[in-house]
PDB file of N, CA and C in Angstrom:
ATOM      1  N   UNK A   1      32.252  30.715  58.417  1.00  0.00           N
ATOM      2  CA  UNK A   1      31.235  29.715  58.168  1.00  0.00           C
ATOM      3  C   UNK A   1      31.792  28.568  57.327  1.00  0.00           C
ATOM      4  N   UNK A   2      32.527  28.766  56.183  1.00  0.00           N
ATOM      5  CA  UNK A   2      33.239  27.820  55.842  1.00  0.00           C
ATOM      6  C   UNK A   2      33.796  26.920  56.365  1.00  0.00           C
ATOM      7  N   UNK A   3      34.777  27.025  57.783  1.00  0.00           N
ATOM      8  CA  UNK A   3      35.424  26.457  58.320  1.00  0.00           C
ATOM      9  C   UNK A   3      34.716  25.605  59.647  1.00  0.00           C
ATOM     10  N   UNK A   4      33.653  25.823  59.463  1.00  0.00           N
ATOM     11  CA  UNK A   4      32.547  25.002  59.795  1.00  0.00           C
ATOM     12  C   UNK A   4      31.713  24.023  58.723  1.00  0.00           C
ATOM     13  N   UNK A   5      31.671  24.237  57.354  1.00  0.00           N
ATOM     14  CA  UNK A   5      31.073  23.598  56.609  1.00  0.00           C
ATOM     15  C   UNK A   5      32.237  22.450  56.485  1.00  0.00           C
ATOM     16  N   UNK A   6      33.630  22.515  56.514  1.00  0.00           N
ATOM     17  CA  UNK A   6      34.235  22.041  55.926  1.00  0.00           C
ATOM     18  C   UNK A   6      34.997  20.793  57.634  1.00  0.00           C
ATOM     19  N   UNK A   7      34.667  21.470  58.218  1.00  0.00           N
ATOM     20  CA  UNK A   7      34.871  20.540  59.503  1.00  0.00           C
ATOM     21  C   UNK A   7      33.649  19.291  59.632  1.00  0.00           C
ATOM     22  N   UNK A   8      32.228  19.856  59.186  1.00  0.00           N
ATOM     23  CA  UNK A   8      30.862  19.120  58.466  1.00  0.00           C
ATOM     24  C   UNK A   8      31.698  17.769  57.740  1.00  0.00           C
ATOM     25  N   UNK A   9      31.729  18.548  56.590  1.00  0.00           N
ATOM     26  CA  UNK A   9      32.596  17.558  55.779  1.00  0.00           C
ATOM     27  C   UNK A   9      33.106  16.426  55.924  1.00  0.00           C
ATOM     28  N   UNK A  10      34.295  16.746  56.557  1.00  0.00           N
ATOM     29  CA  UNK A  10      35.060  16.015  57.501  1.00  0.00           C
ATOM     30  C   UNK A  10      34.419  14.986  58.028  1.00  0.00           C
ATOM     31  N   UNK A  11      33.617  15.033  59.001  1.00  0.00           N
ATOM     32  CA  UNK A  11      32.899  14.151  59.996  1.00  0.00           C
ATOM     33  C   UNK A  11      31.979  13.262  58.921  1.00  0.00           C
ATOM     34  N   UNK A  12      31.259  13.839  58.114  1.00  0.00           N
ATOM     35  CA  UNK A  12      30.324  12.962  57.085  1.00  0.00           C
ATOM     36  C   UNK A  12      31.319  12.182  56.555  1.00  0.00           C
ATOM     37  N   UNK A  13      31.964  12.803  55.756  1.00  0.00           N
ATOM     38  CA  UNK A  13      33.178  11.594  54.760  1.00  0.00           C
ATOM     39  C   UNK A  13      33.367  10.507  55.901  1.00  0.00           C
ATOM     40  N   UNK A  14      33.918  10.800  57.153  1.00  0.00           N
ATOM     41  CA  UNK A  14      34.197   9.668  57.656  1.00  0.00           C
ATOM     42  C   UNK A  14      32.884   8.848  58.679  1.00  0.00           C
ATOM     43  N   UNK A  15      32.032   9.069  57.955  1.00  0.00           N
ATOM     44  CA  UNK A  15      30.671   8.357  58.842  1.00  0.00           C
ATOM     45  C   UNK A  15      30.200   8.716  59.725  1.00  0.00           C
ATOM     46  N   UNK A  16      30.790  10.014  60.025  1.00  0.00           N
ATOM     47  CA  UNK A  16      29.988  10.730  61.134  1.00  0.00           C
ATOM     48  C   UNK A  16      30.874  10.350  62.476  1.00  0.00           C
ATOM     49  N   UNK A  17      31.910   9.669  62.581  1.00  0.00           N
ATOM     50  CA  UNK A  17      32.805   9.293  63.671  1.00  0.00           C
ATOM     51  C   UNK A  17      33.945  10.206  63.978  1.00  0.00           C
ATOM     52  N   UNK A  18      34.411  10.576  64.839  1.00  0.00           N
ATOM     53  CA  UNK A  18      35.188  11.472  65.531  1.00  0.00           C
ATOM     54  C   UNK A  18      36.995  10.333  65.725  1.00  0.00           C
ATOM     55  N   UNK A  19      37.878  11.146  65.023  1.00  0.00           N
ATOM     56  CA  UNK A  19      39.258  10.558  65.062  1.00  0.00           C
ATOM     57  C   UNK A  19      39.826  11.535  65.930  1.00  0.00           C
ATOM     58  N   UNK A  20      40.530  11.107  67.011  1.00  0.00           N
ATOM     59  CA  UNK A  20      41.633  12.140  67.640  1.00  0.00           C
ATOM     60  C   UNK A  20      42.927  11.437  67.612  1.00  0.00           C
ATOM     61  N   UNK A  21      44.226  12.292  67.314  1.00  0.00           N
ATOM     62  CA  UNK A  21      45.391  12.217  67.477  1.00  0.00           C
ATOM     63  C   UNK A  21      46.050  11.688  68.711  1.00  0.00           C
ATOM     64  N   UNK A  22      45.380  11.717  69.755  1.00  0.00           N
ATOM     65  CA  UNK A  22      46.043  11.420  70.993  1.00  0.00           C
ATOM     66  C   UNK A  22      44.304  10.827  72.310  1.00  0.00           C
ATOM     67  N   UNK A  23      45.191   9.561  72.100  1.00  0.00           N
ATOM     68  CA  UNK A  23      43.490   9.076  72.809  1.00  0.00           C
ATOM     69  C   UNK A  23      44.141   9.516  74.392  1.00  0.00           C
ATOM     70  N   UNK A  24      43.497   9.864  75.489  1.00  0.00           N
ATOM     71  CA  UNK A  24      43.790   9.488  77.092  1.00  0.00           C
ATOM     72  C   UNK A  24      44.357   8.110  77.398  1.00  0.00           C
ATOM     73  N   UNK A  25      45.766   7.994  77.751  1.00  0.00           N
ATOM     74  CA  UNK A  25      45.735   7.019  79.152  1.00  0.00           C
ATOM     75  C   UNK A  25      44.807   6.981  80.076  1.00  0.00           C
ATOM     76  N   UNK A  26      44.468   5.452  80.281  1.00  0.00           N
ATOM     77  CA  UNK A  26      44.141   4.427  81.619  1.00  0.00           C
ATOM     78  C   UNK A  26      44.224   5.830  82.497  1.00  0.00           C
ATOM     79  N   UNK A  27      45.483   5.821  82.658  1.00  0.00           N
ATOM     80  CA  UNK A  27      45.234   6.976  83.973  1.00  0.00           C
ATOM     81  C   UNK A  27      45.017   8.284  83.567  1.00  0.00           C
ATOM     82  N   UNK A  28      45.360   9.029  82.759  1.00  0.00           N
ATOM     83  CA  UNK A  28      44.499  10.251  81.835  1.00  0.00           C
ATOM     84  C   UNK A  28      42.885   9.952  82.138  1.00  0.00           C
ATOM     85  N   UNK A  29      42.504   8.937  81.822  1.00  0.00           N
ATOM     86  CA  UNK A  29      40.716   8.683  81.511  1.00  0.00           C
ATOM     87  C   UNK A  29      40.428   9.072  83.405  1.00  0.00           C
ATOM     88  N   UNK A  30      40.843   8.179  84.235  1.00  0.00           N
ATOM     89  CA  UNK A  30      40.470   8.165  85.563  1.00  0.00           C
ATOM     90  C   UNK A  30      40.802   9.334  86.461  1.00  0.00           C
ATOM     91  N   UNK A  31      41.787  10.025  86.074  1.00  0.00           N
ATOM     92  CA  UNK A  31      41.786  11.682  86.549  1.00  0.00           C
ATOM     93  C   UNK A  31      40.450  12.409  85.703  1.00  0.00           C
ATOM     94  N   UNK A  32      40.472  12.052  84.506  1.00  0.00           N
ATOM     95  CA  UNK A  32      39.025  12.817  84.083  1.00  0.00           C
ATOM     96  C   UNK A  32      37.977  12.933  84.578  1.00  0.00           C
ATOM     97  N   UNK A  33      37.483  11.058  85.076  1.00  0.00           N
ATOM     98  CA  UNK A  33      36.146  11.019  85.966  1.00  0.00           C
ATOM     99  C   UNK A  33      36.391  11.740  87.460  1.00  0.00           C
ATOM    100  N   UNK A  34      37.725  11.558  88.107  1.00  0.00           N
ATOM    101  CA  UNK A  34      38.019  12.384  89.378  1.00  0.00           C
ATOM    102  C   UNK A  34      37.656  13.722  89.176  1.00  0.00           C
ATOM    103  N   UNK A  35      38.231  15.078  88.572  1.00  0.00           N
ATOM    104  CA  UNK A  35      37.868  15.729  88.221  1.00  0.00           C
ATOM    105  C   UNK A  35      36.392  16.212  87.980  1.00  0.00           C
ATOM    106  N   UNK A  36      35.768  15.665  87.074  1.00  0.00           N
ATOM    107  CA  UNK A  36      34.850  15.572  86.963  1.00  0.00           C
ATOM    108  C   UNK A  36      33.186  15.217  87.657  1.00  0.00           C
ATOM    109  N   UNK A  37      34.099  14.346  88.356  1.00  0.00           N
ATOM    110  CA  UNK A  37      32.579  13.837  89.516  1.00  0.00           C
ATOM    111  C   UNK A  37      31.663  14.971  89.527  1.00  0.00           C
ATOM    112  N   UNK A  38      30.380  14.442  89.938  1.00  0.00           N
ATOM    113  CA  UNK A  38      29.537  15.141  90.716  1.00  0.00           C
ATOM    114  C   UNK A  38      29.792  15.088  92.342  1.00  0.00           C
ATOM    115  N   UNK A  39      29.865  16.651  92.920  1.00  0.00           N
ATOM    116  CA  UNK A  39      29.828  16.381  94.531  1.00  0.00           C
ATOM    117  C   UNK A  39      28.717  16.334  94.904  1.00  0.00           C
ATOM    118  N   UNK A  40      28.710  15.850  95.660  1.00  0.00           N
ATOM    119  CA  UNK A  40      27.336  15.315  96.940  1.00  0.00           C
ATOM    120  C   UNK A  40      26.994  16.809  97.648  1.00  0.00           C
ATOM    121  N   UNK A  41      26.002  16.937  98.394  1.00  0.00           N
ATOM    122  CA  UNK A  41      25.606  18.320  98.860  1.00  0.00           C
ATOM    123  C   UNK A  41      26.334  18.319 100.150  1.00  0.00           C
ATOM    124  N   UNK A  42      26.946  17.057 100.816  1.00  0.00           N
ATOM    125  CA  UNK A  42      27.770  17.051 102.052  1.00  0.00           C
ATOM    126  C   UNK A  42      29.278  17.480 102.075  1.00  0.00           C
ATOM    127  N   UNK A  43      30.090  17.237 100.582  1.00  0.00           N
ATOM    128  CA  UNK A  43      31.003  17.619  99.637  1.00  0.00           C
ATOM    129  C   UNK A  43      31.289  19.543  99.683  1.00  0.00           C
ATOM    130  N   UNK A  44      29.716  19.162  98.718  1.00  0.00           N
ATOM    131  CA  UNK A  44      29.564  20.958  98.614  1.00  0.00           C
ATOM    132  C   UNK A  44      29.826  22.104  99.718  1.00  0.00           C
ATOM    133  N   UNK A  45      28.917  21.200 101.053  1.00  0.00           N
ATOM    134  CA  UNK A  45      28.921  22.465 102.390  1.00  0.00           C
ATOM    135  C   UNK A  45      29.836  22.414 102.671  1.00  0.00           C
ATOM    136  N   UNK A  46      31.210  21.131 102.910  1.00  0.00           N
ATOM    137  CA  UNK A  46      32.160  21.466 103.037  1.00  0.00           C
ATOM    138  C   UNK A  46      33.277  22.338 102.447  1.00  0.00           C
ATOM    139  N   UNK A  47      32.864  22.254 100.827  1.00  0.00           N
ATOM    140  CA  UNK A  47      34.089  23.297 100.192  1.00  0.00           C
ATOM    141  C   UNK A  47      33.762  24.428 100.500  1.00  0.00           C
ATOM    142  N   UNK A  48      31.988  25.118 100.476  1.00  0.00           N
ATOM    143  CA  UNK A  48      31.653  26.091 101.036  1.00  0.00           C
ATOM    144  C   UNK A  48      32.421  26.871 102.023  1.00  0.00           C
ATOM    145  N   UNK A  49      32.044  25.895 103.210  1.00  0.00           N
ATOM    146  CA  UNK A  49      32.487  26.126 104.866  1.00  0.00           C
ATOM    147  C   UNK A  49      34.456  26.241 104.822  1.00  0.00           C
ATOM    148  N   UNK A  50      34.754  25.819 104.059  1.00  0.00           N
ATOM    149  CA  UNK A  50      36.584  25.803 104.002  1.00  0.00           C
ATOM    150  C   UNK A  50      36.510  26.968 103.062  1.00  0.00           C
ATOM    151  N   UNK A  51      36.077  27.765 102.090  1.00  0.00           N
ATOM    152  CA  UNK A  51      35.910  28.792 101.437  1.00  0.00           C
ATOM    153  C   UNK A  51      35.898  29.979 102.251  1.00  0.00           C
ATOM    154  N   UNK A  52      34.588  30.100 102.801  1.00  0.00           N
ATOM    155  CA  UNK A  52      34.406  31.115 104.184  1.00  0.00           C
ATOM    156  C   UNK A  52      35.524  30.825 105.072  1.00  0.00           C
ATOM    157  N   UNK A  53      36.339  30.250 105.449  1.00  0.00           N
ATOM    158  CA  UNK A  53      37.727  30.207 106.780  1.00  0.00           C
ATOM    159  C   UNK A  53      38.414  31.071 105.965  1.00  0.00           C
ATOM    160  N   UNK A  54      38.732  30.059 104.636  1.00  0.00           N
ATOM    161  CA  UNK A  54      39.889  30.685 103.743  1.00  0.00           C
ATOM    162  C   UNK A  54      40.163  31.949 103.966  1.00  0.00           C
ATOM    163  N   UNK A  55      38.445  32.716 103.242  1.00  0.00           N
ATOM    164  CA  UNK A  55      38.576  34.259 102.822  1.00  0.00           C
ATOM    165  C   UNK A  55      38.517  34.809 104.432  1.00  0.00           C
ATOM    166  N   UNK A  56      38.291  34.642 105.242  1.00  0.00           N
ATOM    167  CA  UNK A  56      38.836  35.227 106.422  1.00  0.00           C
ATOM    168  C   UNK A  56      40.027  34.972 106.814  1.00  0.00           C
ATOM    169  N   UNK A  57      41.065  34.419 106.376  1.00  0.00           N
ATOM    170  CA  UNK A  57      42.335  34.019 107.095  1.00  0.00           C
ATOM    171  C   UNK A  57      43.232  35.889 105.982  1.00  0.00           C
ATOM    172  N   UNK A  58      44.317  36.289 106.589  1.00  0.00           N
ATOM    173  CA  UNK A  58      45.071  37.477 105.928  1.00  0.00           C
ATOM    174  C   UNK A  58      45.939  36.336 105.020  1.00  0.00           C
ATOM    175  N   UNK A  59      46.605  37.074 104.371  1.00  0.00           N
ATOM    176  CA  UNK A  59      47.366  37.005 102.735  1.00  0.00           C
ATOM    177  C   UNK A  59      48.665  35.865 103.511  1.00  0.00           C
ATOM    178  N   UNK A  60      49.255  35.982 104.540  1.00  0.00           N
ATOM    179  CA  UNK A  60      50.365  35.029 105.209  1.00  0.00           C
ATOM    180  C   UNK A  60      49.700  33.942 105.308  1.00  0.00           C
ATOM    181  N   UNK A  61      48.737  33.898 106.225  1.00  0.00           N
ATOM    182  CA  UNK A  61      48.133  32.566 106.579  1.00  0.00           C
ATOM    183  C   UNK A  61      47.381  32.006 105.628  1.00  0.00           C
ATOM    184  N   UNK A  62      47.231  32.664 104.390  1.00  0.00           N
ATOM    185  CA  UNK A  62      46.492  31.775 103.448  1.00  0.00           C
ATOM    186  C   UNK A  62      47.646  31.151 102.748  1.00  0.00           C
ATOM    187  N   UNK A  63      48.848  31.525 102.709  1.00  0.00           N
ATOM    188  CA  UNK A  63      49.861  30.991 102.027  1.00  0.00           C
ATOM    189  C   UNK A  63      50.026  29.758 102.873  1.00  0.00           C
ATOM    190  N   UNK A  64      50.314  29.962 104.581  1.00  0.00           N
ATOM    191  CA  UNK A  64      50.255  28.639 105.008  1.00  0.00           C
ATOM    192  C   UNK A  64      49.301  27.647 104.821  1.00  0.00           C
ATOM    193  N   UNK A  65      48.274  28.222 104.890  1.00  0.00           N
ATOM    194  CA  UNK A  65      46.935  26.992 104.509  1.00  0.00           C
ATOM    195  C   UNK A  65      46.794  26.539 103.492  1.00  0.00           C
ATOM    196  N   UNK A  66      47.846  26.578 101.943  1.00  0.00           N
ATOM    197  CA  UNK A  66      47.653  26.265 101.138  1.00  0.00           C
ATOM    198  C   UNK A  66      48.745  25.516 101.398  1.00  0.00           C
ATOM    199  N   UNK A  67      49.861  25.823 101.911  1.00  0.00           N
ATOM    200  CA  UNK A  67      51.110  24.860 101.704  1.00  0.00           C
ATOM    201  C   UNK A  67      50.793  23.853 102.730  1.00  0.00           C
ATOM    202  N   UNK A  68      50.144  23.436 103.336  1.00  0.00           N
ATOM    203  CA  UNK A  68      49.441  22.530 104.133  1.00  0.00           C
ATOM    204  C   UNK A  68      48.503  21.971 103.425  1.00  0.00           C
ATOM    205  N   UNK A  69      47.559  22.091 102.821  1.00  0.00           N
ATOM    206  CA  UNK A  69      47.098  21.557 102.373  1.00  0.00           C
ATOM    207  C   UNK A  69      47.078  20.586 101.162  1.00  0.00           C
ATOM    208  N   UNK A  70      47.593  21.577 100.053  1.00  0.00           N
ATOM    209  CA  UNK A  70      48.318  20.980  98.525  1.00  0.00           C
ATOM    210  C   UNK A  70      49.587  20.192  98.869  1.00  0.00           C
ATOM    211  N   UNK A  71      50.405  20.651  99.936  1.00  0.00           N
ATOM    212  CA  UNK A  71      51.997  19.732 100.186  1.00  0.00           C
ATOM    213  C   UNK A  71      52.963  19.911  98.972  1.00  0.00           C
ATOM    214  N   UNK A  72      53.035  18.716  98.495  1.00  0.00           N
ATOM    215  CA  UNK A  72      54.156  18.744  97.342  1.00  0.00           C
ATOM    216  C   UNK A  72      53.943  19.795  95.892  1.00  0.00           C
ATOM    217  N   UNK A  73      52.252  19.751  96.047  1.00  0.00           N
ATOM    218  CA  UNK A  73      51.763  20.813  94.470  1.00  0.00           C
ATOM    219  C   UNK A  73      52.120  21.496  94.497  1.00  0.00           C
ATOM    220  N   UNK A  74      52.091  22.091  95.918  1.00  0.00           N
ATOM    221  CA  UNK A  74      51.856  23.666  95.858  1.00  0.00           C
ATOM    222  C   UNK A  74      52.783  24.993  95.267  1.00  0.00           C
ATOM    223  N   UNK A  75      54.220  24.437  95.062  1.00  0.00           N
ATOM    224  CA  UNK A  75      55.355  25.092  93.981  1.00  0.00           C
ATOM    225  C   UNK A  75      54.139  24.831  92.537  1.00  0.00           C
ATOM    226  N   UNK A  76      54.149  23.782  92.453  1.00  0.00           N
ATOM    227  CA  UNK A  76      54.064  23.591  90.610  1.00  0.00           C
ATOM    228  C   UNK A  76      52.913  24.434  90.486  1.00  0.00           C
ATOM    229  N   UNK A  77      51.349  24.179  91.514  1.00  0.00           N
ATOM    230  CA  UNK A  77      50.401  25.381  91.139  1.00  0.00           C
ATOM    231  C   UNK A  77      50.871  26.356  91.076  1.00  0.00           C
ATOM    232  N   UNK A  78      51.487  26.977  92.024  1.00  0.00           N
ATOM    233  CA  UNK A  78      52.140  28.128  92.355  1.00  0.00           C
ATOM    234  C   UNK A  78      53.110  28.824  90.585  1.00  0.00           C
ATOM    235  N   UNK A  79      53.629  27.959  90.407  1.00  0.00           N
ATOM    236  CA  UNK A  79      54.515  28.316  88.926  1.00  0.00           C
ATOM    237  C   UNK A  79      53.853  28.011  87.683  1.00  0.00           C
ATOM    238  N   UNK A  80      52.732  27.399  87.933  1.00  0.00           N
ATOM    239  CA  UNK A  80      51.872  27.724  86.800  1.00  0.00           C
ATOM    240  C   UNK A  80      50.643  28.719  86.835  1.00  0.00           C
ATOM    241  N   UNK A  81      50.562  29.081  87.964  1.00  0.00           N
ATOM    242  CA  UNK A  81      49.734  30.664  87.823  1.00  0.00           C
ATOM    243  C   UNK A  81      50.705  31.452  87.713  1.00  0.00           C
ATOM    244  N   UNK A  82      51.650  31.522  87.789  1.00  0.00           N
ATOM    245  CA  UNK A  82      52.639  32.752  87.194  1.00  0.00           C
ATOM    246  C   UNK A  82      53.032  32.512  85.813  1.00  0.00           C
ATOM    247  N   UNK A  83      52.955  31.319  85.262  1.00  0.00           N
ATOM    248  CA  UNK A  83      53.188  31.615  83.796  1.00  0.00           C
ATOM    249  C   UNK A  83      52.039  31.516  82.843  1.00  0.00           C
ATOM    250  N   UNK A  84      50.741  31.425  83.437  1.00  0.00           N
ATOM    251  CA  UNK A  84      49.554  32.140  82.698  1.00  0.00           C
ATOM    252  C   UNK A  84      49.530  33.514  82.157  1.00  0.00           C
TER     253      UNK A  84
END
Protein backbone atom coordinates (compact mmCIF):
# COMPACT_ATOMS: atom_id res chain seq x y z
CA UNK A 1 0.00 0.00 0.00
CA UNK A 2 2.76 2.27 0.49
CA UNK A 3 4.06 1.93 -2.82
CA UNK A 4 0.94 3.14 -3.98
CA UNK A 5 0.69 6.07 -1.60
CA UNK A 6 3.98 7.08 -2.63
CA UNK A 7 3.46 6.70 -6.51
CA UNK A 8 0.11 9.22 -5.25
CA UNK A 9 2.72 11.41 -4.22
CA UNK A 10 4.55 11.50 -7.06
CA UNK A 11 1.78 12.47 -9.46
CA UNK A 12 0.39 15.32 -6.91
CA UNK A 13 3.93 16.95 -6.40
CA UNK A 14 4.02 17.16 -10.02
CA UNK A 15 0.38 18.51 -10.69
CA UNK A 16 -1.16 15.56 -11.28
CA UNK A 17 0.72 15.13 -14.84
CA UNK A 18 2.23 11.92 -15.99
CA UNK A 19 6.27 12.09 -17.13
CA UNK A 20 7.56 9.09 -19.16
CA UNK A 21 11.15 8.33 -19.99
CA UNK A 22 10.63 7.35 -23.48
CA UNK A 23 7.74 9.12 -25.44
CA UNK A 24 6.58 6.82 -28.90
CA UNK A 25 7.85 7.68 -32.33
CA UNK A 26 5.66 9.19 -35.21
CA UNK A 27 5.77 5.71 -36.24
CA UNK A 28 5.62 3.93 -32.68
CA UNK A 29 2.25 6.22 -32.15
CA UNK A 30 0.70 4.94 -35.71
CA UNK A 31 1.42 1.16 -35.19
CA UNK A 32 -0.42 1.82 -31.85
CA UNK A 33 -3.66 3.15 -33.51
CA UNK A 34 -3.11 0.08 -36.20
CA UNK A 35 -3.04 -2.31 -33.59
CA UNK A 36 -5.45 -1.00 -31.80
CA UNK A 37 -8.35 -0.14 -34.16
CA UNK A 38 -11.68 -1.18 -33.72
CA UNK A 39 -12.75 -4.00 -36.38
CA UNK A 40 -15.84 -3.62 -38.23
CA UNK A 41 -18.27 -6.73 -37.92
CA UNK A 42 -17.23 -7.47 -41.78
CA UNK A 43 -13.41 -7.57 -40.36
CA UNK A 44 -14.60 -9.74 -37.51
CA UNK A 45 -16.55 -12.59 -39.77
CA UNK A 46 -13.66 -12.66 -41.66
CA UNK A 47 -10.99 -13.41 -38.92
CA UNK A 48 -13.72 -15.72 -37.62
CA UNK A 49 -14.21 -17.61 -41.03
CA UNK A 50 -10.05 -17.78 -41.56
CA UNK A 51 -9.99 -19.14 -37.80
CA UNK A 52 -12.44 -22.07 -38.57
CA UNK A 53 -10.13 -23.09 -42.07
CA UNK A 54 -7.11 -22.62 -39.88
CA UNK A 55 -8.23 -25.07 -37.04
CA UNK A 56 -9.23 -27.55 -39.65
CA UNK A 57 -6.10 -27.51 -41.73
CA UNK A 58 -3.32 -30.58 -39.83
CA UNK A 59 -0.07 -29.24 -38.01
CA UNK A 60 2.03 -29.21 -41.83
CA UNK A 61 -0.40 -27.20 -43.56
CA UNK A 62 -0.85 -24.80 -40.89
CA UNK A 63 2.83 -24.18 -40.98
CA UNK A 64 2.33 -23.51 -44.71
CA UNK A 65 -0.54 -21.17 -44.19
CA UNK A 66 1.30 -19.20 -41.92
CA UNK A 67 4.44 -18.92 -44.00
CA UNK A 68 2.18 -17.61 -46.70
CA UNK A 69 0.62 -15.51 -45.07
CA UNK A 70 3.08 -13.56 -42.47
CA UNK A 71 6.05 -13.95 -45.44
CA UNK A 72 9.09 -12.28 -44.12
CA UNK A 73 7.68 -12.34 -40.09
CA UNK A 74 7.16 -15.47 -39.90
CA UNK A 75 11.00 -16.61 -38.59
CA UNK A 76 10.99 -13.55 -36.15
CA UNK A 77 7.27 -14.60 -34.75
CA UNK A 78 8.36 -17.89 -34.90
CA UNK A 79 11.73 -17.04 -32.59
CA UNK A 80 9.98 -15.05 -30.39
CA UNK A 81 7.47 -17.63 -29.26
CA UNK A 82 10.30 -19.78 -28.51
CA UNK A 83 12.01 -17.40 -26.37
CA UNK A 84 8.93 -16.64 -24.22
Amino acid sequence: MNLLEEEFEKIKSHDYKLYFKNYPTEQEREQMVQTNKDLTKSENDAISSAKEIFERLDSASRQIALKEILGDSYKEIIDSIKNE
